[in-house]
C-alpha atoms as a PDB file:
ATOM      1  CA  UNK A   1     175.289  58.078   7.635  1.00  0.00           C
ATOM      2  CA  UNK A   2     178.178  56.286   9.221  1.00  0.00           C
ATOM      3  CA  UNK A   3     175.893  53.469   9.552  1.00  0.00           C
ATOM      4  CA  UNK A   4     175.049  53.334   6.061  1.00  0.00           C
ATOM      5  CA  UNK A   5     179.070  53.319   5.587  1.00  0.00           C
ATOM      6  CA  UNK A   6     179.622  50.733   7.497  1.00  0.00           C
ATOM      7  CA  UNK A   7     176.456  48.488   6.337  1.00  0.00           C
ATOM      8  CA  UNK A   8     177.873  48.739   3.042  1.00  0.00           C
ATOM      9  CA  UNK A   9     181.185  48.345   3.381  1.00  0.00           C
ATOM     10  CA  UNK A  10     180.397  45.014   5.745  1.00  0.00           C
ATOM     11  CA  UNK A  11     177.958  43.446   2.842  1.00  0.00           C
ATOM     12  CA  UNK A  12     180.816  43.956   0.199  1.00  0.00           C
ATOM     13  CA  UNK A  13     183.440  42.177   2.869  1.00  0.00           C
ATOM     14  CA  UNK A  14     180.918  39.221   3.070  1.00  0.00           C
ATOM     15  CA  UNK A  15     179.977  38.848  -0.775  1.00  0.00           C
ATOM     16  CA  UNK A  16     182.693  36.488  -2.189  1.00  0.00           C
ATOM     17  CA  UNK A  17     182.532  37.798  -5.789  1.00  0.00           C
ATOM     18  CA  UNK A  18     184.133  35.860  -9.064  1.00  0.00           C
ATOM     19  CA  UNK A  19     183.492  32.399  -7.205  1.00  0.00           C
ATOM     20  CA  UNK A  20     180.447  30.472  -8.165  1.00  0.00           C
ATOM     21  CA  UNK A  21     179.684  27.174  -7.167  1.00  0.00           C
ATOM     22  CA  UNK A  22     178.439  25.147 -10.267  1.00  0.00           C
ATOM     23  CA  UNK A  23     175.878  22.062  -9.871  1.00  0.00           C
ATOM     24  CA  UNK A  24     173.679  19.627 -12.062  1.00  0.00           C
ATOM     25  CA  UNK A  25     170.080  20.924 -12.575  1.00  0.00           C
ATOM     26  CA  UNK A  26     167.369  18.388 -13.679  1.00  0.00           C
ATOM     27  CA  UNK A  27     164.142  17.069 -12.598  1.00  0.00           C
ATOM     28  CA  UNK A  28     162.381  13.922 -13.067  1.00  0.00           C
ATOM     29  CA  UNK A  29     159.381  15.900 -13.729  1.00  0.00           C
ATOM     30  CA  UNK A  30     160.605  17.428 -17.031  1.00  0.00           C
ATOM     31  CA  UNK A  31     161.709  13.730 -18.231  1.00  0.00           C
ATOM     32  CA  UNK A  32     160.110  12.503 -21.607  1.00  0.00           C
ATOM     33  CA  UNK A  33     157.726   9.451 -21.629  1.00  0.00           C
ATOM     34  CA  UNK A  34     160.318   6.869 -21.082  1.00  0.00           C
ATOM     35  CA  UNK A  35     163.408   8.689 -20.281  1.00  0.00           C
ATOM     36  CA  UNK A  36     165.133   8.917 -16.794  1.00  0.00           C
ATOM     37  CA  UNK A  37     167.377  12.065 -17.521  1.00  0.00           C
ATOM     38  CA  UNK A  38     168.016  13.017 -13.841  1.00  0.00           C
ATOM     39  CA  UNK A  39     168.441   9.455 -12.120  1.00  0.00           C
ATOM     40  CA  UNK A  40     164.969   8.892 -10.543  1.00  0.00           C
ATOM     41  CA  UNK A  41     165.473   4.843 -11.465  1.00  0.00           C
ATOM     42  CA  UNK A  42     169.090   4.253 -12.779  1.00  0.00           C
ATOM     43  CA  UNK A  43     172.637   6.085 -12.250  1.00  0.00           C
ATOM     44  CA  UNK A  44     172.363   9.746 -13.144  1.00  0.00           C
ATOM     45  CA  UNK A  45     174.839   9.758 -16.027  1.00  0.00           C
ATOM     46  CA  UNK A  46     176.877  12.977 -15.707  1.00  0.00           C
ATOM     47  CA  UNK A  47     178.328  12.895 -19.375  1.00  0.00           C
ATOM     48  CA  UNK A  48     174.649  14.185 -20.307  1.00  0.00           C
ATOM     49  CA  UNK A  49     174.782  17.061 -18.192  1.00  0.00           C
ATOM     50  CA  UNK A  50     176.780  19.835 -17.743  1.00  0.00           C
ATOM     51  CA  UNK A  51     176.718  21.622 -14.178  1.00  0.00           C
ATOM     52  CA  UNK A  52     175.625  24.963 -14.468  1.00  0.00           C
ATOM     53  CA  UNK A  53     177.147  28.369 -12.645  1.00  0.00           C
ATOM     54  CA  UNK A  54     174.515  28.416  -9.798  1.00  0.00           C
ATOM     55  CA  UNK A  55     174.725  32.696  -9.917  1.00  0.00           C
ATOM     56  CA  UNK A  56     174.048  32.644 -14.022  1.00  0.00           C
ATOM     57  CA  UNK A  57     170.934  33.055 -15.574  1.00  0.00           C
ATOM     58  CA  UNK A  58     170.819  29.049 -16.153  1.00  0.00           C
ATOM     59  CA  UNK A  59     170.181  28.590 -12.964  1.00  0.00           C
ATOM     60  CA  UNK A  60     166.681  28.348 -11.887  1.00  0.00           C
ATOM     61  CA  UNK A  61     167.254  28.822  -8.308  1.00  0.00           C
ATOM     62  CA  UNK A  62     170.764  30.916  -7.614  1.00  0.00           C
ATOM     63  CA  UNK A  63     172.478  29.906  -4.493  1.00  0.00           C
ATOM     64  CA  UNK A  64     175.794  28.716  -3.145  1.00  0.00           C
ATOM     65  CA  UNK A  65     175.211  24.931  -2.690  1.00  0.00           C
ATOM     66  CA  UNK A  66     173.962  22.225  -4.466  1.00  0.00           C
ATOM     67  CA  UNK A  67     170.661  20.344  -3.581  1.00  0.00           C
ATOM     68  CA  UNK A  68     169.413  16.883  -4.429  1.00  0.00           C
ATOM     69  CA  UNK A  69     165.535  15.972  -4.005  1.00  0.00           C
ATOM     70  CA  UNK A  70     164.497  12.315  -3.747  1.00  0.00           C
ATOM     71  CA  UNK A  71     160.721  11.838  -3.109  1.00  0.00           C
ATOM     72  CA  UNK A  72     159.276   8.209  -3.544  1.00  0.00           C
ATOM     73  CA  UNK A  73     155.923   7.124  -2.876  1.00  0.00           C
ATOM     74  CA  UNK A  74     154.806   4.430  -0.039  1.00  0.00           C
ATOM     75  CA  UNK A  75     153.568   1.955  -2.277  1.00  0.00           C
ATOM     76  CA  UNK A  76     154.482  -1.856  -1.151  1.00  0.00           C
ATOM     77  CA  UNK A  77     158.167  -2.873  -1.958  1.00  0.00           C
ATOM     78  CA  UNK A  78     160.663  -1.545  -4.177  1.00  0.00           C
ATOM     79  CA  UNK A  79     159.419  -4.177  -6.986  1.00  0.00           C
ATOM     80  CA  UNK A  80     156.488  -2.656  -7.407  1.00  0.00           C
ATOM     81  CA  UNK A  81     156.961   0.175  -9.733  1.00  0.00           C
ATOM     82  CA  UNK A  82     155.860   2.874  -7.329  1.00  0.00           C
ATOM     83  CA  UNK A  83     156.347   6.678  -8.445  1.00  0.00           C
ATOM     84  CA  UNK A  84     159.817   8.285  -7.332  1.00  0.00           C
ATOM     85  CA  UNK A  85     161.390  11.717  -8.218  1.00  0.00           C
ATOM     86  CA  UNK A  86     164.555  12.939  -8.254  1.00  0.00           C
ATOM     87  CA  UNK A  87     165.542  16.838  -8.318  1.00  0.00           C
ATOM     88  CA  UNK A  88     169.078  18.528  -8.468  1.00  0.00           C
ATOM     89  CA  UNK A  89     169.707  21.866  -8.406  1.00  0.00           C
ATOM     90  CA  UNK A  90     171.535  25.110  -6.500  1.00  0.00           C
ATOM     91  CA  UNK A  91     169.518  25.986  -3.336  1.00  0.00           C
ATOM     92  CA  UNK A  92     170.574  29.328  -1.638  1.00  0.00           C
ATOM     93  CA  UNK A  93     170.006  28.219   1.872  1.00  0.00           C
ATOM     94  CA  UNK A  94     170.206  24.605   3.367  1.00  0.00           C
ATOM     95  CA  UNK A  95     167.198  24.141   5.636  1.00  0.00           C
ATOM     96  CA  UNK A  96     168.630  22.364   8.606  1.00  0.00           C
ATOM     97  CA  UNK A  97     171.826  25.425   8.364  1.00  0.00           C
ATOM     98  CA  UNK A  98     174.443  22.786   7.508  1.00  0.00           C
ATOM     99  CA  UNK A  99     175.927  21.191   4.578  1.00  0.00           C
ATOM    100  CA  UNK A 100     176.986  18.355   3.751  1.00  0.00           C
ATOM    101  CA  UNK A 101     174.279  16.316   5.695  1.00  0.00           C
ATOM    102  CA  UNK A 102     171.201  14.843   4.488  1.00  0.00           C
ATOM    103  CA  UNK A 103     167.849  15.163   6.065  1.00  0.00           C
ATOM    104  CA  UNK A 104     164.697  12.722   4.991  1.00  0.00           C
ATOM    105  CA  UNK A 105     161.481  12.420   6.354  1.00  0.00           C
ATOM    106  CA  UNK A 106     157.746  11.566   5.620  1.00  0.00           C
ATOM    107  CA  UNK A 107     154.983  13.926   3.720  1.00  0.00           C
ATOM    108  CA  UNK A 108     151.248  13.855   5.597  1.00  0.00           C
ATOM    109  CA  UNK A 109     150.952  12.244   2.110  1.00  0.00           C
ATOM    110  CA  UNK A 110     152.575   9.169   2.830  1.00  0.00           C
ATOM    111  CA  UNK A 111     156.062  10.334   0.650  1.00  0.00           C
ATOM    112  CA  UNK A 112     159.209   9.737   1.957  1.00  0.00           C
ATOM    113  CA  UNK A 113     161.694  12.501   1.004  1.00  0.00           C
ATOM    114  CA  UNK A 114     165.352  13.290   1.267  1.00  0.00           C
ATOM    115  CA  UNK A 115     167.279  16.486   0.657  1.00  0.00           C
ATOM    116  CA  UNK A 116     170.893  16.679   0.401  1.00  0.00           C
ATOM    117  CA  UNK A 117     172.708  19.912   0.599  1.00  0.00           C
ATOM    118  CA  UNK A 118     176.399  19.973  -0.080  1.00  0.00           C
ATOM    119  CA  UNK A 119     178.781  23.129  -1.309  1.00  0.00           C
ATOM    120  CA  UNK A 120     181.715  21.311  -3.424  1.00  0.00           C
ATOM    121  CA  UNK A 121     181.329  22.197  -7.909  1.00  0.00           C
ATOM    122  CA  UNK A 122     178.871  18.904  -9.276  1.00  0.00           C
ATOM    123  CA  UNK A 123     178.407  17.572  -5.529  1.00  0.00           C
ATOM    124  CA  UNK A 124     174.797  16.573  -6.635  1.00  0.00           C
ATOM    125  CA  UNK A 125     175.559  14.387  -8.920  1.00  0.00           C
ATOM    126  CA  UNK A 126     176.034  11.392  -6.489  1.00  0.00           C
ATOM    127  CA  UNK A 127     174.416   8.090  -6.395  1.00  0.00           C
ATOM    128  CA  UNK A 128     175.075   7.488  -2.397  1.00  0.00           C
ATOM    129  CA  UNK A 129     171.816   9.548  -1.505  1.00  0.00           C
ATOM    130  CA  UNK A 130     170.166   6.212  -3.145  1.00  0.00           C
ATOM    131  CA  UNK A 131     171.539   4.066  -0.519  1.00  0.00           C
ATOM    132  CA  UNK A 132     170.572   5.756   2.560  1.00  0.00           C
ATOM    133  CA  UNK A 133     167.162   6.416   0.511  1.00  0.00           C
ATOM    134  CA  UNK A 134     167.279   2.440   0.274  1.00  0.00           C
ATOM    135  CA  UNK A 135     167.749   2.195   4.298  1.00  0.00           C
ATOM    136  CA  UNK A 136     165.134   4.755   4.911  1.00  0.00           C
ATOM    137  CA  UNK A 137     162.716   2.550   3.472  1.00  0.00           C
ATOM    138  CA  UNK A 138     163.761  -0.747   4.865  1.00  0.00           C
ATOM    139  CA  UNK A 139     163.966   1.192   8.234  1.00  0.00           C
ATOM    140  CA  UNK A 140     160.513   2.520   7.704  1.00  0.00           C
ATOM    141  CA  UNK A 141     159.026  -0.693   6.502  1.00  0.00           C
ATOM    142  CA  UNK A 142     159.846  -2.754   9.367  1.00  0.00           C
ATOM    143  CA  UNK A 143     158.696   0.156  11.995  1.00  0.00           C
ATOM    144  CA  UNK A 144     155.536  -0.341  10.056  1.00  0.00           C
ATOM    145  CA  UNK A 145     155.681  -4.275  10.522  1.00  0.00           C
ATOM    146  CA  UNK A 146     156.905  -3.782  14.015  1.00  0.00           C
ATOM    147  CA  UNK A 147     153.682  -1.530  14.816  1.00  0.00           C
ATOM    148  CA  UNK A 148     151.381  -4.212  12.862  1.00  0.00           C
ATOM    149  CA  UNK A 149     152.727  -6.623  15.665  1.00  0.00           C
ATOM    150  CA  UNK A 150     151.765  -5.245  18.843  1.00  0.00           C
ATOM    151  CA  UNK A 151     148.790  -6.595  20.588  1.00  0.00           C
END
């Protein structure tokens, strides 16, 4: 029983109650034909939005940071009008364990992603992750070119 106490009394020291981070929530999946609500292609426009309590029932994934998605496909050069999605929302857990870092990579499918985690109110709303997206690809491109070079 004096387990149980002190189970309970150490999970209501650790939950931090009355404080809720808030962040954006949007996909580029949910866009209408033509629209680019959640900044897959242009500046995400925050005066659109409103950032959203990430413990209320608004929030489709409750958590204590915000997340931001970017997933392009590997289709030629940026001119080209290949597919690209952009997702922002709360996210519970960050997968690498640390915030305020972004991690990016490349799907078996040939689509480069990035996640950003980071645990300030509206954090996700930032172009920057755009740039480094940018240098991904240039990196990635010339590692590719690089490759196509070797005898």
């Amino acid at each position: 029983m004096l387990r149980v106490y002190f189970a309970v009394s150490l999970l209501l020291l650790l939950t931090h109650t009355g404080y809720a981070i808030r962040c954006y929530q949007c996909s580029s999946s949910t866009d209408p034909d033509g629209e680019d609500n959640c900044g897959a292609y242009s500046k995400f426009d925050k005066s659109r939005h409103i950032a959203i309590d990430c413990n209320s029932d608004e929030s489709h994934t409750p958590g204590s940071f915000c997340m931001k998605i970017v997933q392009q496909s590997a289709k030629g050069f940026i001119w080209d009008g290949r597919w690209r999605q952009v997702i922002r929302r709360c996210a519970s857990v960050a997968e690498s364990g640390v915030t305020g870092v972004c991690n990016w990579g490349v799907y078996d499918n040939g689509v480069f992603w990035q996640e950003c985690y980071c645990s300030e109110n509206e954090c996700n709303s930032t172009s920057a992750v755009q740039a480094n997206f940018l240098y991904l690809i240039v990196v990635l491109i010339f590692l590719k070119l690089a490759h196509a070079w070797r005898f």
